[in-house]
Protein backbone atom coordinates (compact mmCIF):
# COMPACT_ATOMS: atom_id res chain seq x y z
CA UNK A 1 0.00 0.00 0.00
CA UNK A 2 0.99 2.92 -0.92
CA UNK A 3 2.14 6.16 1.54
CA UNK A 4 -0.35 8.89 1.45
CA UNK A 5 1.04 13.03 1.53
CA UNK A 6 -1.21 15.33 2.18
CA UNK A 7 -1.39 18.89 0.25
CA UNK A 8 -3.36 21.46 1.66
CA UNK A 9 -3.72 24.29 -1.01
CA UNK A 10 -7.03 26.68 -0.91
CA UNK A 11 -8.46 27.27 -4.15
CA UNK A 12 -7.28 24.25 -6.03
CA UNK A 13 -9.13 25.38 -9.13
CA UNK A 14 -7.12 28.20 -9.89
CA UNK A 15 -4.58 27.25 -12.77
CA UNK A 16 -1.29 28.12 -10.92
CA UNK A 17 -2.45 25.62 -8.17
CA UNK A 18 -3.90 23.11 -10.13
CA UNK A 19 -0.73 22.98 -12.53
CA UNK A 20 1.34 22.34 -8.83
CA UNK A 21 -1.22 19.58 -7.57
CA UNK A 22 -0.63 17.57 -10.80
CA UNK A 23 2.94 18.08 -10.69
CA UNK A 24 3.54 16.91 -7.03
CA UNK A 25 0.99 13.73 -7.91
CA UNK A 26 2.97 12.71 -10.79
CA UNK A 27 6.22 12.89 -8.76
CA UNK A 28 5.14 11.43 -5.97
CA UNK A 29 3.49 8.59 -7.64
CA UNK A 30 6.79 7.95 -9.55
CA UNK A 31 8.22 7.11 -6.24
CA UNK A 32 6.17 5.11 -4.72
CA UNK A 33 3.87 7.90 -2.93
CA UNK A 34 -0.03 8.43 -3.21
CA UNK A 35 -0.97 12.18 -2.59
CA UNK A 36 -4.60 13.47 -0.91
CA UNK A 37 -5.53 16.79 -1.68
CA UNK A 38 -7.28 19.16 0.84
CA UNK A 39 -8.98 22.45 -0.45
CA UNK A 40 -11.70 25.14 -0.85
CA UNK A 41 -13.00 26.61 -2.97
CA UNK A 42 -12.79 29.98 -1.85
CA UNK A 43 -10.25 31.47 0.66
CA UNK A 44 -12.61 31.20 3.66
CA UNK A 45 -12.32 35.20 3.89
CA UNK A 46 -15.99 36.07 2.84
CA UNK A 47 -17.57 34.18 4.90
CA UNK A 48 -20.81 33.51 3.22
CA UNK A 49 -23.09 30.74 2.77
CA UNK A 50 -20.15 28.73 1.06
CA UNK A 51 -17.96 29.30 3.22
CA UNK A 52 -19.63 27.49 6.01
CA UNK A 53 -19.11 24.00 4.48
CA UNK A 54 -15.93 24.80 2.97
CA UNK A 55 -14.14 25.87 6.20
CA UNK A 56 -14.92 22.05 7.57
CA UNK A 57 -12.77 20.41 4.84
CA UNK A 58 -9.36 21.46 6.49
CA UNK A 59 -11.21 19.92 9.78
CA UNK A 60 -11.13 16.08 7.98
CA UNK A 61 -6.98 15.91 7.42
CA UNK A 62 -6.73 12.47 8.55
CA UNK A 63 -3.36 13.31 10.42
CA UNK A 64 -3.06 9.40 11.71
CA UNK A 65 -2.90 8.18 8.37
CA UNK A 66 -0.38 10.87 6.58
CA UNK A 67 2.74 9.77 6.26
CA UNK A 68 3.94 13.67 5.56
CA UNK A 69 2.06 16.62 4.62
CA UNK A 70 2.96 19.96 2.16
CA UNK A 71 0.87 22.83 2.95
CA UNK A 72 0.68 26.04 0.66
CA UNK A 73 0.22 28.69 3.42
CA UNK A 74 0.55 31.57 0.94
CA UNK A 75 -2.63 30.66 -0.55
CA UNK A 76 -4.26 31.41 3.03
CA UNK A 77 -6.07 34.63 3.39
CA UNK A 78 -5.91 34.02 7.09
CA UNK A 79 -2.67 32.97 7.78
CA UNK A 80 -3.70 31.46 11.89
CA UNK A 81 -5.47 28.55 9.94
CA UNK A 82 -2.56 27.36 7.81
CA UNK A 83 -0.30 27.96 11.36
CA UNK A 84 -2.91 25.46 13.17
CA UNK A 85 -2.83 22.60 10.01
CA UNK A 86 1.05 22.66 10.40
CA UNK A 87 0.38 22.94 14.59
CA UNK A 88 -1.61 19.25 14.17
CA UNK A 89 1.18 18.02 12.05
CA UNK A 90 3.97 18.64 14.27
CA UNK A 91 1.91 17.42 17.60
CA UNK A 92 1.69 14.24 15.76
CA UNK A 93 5.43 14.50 14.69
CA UNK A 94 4.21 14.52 10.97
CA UNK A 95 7.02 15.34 8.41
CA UNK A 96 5.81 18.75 7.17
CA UNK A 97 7.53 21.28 4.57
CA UNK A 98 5.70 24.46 3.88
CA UNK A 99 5.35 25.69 -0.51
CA UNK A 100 6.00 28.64 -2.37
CA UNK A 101 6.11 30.31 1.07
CA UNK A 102 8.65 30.83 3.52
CA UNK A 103 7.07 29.43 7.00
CA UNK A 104 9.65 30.29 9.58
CA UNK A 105 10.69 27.58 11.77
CA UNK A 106 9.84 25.22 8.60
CA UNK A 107 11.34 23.53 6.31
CA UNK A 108 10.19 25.47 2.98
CA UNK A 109 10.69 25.51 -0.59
CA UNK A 110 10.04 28.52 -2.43
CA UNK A 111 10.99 30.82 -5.79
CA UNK A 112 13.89 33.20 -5.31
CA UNK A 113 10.83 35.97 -5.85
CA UNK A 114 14.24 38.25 -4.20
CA UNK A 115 16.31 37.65 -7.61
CA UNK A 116 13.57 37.35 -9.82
CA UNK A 117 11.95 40.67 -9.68
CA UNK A 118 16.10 41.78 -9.06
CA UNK A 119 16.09 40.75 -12.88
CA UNK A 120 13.41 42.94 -14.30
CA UNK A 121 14.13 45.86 -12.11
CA UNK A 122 17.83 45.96 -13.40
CA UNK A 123 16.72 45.16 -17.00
CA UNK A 124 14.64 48.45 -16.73
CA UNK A 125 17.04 50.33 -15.01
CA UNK A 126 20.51 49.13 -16.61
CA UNK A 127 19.67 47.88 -19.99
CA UNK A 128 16.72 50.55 -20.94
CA UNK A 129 18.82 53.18 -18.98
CA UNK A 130 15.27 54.60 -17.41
CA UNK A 131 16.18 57.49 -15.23
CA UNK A 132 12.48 57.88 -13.88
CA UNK A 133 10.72 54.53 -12.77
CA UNK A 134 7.69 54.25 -10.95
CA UNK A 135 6.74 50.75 -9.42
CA UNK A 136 2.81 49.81 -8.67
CA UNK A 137 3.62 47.26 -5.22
CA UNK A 138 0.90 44.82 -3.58
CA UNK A 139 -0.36 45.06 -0.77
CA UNK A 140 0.89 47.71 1.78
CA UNK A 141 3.01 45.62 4.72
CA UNK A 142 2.63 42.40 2.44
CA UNK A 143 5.84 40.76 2.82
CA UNK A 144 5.72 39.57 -0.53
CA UNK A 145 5.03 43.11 -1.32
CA UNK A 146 7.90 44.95 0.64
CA UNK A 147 10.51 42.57 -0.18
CA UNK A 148 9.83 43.47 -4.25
CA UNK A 149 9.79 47.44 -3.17
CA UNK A 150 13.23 46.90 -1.12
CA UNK A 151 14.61 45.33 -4.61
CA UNK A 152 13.23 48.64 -6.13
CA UNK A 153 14.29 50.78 -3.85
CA UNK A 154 18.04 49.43 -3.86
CA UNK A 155 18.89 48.89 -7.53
CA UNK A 156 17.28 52.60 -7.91
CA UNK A 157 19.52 53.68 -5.23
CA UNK A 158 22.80 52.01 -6.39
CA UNK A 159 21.97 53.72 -10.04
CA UNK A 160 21.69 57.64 -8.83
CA UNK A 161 18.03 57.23 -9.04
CA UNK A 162 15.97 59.63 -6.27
CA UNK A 163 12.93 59.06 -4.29
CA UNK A 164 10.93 61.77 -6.44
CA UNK A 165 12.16 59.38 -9.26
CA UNK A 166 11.03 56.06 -8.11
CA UNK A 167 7.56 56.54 -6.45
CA UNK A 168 5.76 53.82 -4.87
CA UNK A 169 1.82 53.09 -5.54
CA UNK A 170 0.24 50.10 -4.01
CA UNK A 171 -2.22 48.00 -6.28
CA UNK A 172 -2.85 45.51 -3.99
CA UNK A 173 -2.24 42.92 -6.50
CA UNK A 174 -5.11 43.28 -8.47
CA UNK A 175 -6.52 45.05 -11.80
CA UNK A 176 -8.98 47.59 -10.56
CA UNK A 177 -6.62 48.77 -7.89
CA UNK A 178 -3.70 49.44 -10.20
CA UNK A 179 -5.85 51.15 -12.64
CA UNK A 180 -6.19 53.36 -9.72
CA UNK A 181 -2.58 53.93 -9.41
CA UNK A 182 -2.20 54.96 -12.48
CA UNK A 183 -5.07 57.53 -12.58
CA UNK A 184 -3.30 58.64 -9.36
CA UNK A 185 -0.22 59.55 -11.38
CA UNK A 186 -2.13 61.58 -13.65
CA UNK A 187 -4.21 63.34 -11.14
CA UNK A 188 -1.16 64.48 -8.63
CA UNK A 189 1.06 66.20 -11.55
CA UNK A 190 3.98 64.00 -11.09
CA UNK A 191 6.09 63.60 -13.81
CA UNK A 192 5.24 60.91 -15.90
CA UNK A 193 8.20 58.04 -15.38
CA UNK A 194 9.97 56.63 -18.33
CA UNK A 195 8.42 53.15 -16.88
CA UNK A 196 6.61 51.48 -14.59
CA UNK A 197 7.37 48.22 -12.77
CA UNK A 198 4.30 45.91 -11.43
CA UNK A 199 4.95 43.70 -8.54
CA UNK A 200 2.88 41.34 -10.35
CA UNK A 201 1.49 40.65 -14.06
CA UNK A 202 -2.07 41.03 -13.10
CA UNK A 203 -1.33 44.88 -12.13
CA UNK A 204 1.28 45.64 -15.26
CA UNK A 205 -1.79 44.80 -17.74
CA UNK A 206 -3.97 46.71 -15.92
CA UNK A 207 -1.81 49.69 -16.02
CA UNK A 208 -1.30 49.16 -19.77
CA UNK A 209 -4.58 49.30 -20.16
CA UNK A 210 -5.34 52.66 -18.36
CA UNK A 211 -2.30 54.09 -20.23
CA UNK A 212 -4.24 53.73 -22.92
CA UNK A 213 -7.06 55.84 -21.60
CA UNK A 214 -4.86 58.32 -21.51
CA UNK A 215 -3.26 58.09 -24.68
CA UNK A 216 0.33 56.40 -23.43
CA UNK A 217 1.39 53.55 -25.75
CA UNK A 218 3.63 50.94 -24.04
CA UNK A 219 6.23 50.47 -25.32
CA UNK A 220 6.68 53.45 -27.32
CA UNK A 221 6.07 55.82 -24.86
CA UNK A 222 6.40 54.12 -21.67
CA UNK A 223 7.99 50.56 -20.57
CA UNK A 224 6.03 48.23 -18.58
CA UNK A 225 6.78 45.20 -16.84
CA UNK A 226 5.06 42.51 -14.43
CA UNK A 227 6.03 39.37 -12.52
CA UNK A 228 5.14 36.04 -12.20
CA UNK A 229 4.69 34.87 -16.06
CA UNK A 230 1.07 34.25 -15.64
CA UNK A 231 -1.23 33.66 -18.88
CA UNK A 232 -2.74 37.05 -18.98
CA UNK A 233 0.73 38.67 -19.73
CA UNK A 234 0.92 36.03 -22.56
CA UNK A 235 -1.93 37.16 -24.47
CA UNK A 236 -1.69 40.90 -23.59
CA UNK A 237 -0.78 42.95 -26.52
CA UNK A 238 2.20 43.97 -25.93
CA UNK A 239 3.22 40.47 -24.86
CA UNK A 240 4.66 41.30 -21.61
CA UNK A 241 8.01 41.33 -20.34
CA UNK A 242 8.13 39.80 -16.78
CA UNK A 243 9.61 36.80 -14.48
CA UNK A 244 8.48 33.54 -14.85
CA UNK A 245 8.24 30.81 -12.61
CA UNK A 246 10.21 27.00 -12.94
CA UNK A 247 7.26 25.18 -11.63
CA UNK A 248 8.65 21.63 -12.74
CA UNK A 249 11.98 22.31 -10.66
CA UNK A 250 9.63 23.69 -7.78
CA UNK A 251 7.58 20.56 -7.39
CA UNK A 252 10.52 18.27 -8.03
CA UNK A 253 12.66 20.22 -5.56
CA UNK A 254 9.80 19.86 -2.78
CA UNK A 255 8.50 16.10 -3.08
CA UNK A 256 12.53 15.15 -2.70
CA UNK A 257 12.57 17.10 0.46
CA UNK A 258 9.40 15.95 2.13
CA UNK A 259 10.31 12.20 0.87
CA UNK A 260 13.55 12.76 2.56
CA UNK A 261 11.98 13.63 6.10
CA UNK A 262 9.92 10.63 5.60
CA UNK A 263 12.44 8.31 4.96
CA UNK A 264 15.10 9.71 7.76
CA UNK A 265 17.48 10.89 4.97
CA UNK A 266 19.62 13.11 6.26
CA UNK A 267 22.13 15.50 4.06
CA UNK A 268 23.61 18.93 4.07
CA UNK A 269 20.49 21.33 3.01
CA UNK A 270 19.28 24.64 4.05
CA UNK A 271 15.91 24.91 5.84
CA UNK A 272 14.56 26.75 2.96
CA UNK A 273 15.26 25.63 -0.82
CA UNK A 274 14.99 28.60 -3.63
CA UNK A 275 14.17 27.59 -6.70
CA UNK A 276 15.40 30.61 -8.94
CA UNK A 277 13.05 32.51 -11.05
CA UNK A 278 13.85 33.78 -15.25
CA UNK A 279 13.36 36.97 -16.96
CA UNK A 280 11.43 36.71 -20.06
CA UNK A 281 11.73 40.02 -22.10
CA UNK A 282 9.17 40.52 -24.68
CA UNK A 283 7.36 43.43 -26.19
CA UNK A 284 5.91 45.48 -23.10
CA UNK A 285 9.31 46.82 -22.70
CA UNK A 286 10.36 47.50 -26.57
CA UNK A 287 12.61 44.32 -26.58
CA UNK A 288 11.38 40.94 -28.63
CA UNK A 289 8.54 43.20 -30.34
CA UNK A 290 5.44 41.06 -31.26
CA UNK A 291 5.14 40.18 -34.94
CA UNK A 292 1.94 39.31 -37.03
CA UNK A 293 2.69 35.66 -36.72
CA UNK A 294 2.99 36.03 -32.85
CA UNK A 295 0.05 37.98 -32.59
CA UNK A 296 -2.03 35.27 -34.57
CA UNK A 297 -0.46 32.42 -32.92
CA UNK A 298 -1.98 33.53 -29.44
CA UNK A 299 -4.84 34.80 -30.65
CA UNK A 300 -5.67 30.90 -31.67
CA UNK A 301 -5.00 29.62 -28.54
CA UNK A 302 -6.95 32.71 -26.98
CA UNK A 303 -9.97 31.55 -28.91
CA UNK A 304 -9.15 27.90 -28.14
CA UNK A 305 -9.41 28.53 -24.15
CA UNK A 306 -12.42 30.84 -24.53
CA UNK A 307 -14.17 27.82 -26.26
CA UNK A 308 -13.34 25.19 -23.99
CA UNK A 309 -14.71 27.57 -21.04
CA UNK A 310 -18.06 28.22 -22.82
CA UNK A 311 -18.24 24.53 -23.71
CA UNK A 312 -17.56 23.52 -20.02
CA UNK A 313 -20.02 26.27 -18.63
CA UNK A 314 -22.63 24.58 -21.30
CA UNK A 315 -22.00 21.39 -19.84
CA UNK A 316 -22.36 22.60 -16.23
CA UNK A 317 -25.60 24.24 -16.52
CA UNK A 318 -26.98 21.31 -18.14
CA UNK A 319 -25.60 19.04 -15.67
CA UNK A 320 -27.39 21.63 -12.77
CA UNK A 321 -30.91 21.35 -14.51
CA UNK A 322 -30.68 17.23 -15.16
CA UNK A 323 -29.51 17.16 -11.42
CA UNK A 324 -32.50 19.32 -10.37
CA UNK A 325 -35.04 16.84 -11.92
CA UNK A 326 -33.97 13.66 -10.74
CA UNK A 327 -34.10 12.03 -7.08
CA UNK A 328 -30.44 10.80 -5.42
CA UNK A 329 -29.78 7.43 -7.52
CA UNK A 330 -30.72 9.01 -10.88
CA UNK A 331 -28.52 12.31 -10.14
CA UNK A 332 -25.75 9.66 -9.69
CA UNK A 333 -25.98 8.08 -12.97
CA UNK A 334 -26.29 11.80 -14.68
CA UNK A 335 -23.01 12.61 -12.78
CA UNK A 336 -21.11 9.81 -14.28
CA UNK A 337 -21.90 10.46 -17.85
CA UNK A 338 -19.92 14.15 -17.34
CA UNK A 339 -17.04 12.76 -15.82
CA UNK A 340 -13.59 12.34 -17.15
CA UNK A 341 -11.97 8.54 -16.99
CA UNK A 342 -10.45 7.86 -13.65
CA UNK A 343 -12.77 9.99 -11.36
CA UNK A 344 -14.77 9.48 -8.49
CA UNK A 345 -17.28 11.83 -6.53
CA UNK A 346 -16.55 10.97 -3.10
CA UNK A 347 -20.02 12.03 -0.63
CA UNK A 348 -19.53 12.99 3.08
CA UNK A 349 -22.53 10.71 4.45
CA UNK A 350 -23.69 13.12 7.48
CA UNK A 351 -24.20 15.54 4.23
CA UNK A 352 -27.23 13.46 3.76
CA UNK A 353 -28.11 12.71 7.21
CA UNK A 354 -27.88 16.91 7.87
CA UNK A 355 -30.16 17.58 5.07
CA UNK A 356 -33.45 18.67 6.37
CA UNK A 357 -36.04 18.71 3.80
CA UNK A 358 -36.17 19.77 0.29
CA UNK A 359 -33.63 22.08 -1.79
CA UNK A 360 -36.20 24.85 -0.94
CA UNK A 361 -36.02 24.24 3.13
CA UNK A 362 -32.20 23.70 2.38
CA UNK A 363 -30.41 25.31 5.53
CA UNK A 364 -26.50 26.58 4.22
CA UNK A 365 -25.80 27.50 7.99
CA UNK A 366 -27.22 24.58 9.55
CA UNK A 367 -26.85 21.60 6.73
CA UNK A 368 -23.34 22.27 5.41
CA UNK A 369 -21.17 22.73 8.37
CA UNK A 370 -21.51 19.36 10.25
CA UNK A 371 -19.42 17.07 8.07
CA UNK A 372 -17.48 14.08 9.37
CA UNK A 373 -15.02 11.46 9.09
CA UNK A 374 -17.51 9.17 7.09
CA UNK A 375 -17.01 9.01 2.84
CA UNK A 376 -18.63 7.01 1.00
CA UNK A 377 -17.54 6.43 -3.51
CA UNK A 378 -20.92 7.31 -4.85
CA UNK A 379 -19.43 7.26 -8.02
CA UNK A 380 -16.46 5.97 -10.08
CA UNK A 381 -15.95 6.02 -13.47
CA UNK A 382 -12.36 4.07 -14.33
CA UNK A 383 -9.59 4.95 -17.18
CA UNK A 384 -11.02 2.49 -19.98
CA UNK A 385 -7.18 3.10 -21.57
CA UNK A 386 -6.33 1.05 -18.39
CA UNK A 387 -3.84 4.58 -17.68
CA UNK A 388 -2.67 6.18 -13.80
């Protein structure tokens, strides 16, 4: 039988996350290793109606049957609740390394996000020769956030450039709030800068867009430049210049390292294993300019993703009303026609036993925060090509 690792990760769905839960399952079933996967949805934060069912997930990680766990605590909102997973873990003297986050006092592995955004800032700066660079930052006393502005700050310092000439916004990471920043610029009177460096790619397309408002073409008239390589800088036009992550090294790196603990392996590593990042200079900053081919190339595979997503919401509506109109066994047999090979829908039984009544009388509060230890396969459909 094989040993089971647990990876708690909220929002699983997301395609960064996903892409790192498929990557540590290969690995880890290459060696031997069977991996359980603990998530929500959301990032418990809202606290709405979903959240109340969601939240009792991380309350079922069977800690007596884990041989090791990896937990994600950067994905947590609320960092206490990651702090209490990894808590259970070590009272039960659990092998536990920490993901794409730094967890003090645990053994981590995570991207050199120092270097990385070191790269892009001294491309700008050194390469460009900008003498006026404005960065857009997360969020304010984020320590992702104020690690990227002391980068910024330092490699403007060490090149003569001021304070006035390397202003600090905070975007908070996302679109809206970076548009924001921008419309701040041109509201105060500061000088416009020569270019702008995002903390993250989300916030550099934003800003590219609201440029536009205003009449500013990137690259021509000002350079911009994210981080993180995510797909939305892909299919920006410009394409955009930023740091991308080495997710096959990452997951590699950290299934060797918890396998290690688990095993008793003991060699010369640091607590915390960086897995360096690469600049990728295209277009948003005048190098690598996009070409018509280019341009058409993603435009294909733009159209490609947007029909896959309008086939799947298609297929999830229909799935919702055919649920709707049948009793339990017949939902069942619906279910199993939608899924891929190799699945199985996996029921928490005091679901049903909490249930009071009809979908109308259905009581979020009450019904979907008393789940237990109790699963029962409702369904399974198998890999007819007889493949993992």
């Amino acid at each position: 039988m094989r040993k089971i690792i647990a990876l708690v990760v909220l929002r699983p769905q997301r395609g960064y996350n996903l892409d790192i839960i498929n990557r540590i399952r290969d690995e880890l079933y290459d060696k031997g290793y069977g991996l359980m996967v603990f998530g929500t949805l959301t990032d418990l934060t809202v606290k709405d109606m979903n959240d109340y069912g969601e939240r009792s997930v991380l309350e079922l990680i069977p800690y007596d049957r884990l041989s090791g766990l990896i937990i994600m605590p950067g994905t947590f909102q609320d960092p206490p609740k990651a702090k209490n997973i990894i808590k259970n873990a070590r009272m039960r003297n659990i092998p536990t390394i920490s993901l794409d986050f730094d967890e003090p006092g645990l053994p981590s592995v995570n991207y050199d996000y120092r270097g990385g955004f070191e790269q892009v800032v001294r491309h700008v700066i050194e390469f460009h020769k900008c003498k006026r660079v404005y960065m857009i930052a997360g969020i304010k006393d984020n320590p992702y956030s104020e690690e990227r502005i002391q980068v910024f700050k330092r490699v403007c310092a060490n090149n003569g450039i001021s304070d006035e000439d390397s202003l600090v916004y905070y975007g908070r990471f996302w679109g809206q709030a970076a548009k924001g920043c921008v419309e701040e610029m041109f509201e105060s009177g500061v000088p416009l800068p020569d270019a702008i460096i995002s903390a993250n790619d989300t916030m550099a397309v934003a800003a590219i867009e609201q440029l536009s408002v205003h009449g500013i073409r990137v690259p021509d008239d000002m350079i911009v430049t994210g981080m993180d390589g995510i797909e939305i800088g892909i299919y920006n036009n410009p394409r955009l210049t930023t740091v991308d992550t080495d997710a096959d090294t990452l997951c590699k790196t950290a299934t060797a390292k918890i396998i290690r603990l688990i095993e008793g392996v003991t060699i010369a590593e640091p607590r915390l294993s960086r897995v360096p990042m690469r600049l990728c200079v295209h277009a948003s900053c005048g190098c690598n300019m996009n070409t018509s081919k280019d341009i058409s190339k993603r435009m294909l595979e733009l159209e490609d993703i947007v029909g896959k997503v309008i086939g799947n919401d298609y297929h999830l509506v229909k799935l919702k009303n055919n649920m709707l109109s049948f009793n339990r066994p017949e939902v069942y047999k619906v279910m199993a026609s939608y899924l891929s090979d190799y699945t199985w829908v996996v029921v928490n039984t005091s679901f049903w036993d909490n249930v009071q009544g009809t979908i109308e009388n259905f009581d979020y509060e009450h019904d979907m925060n008393h789940f237990d230890e109790n699963l029962v396969a409702e369904v399974y459909k198998p890999d007819v090509d007889g493949n993992k």
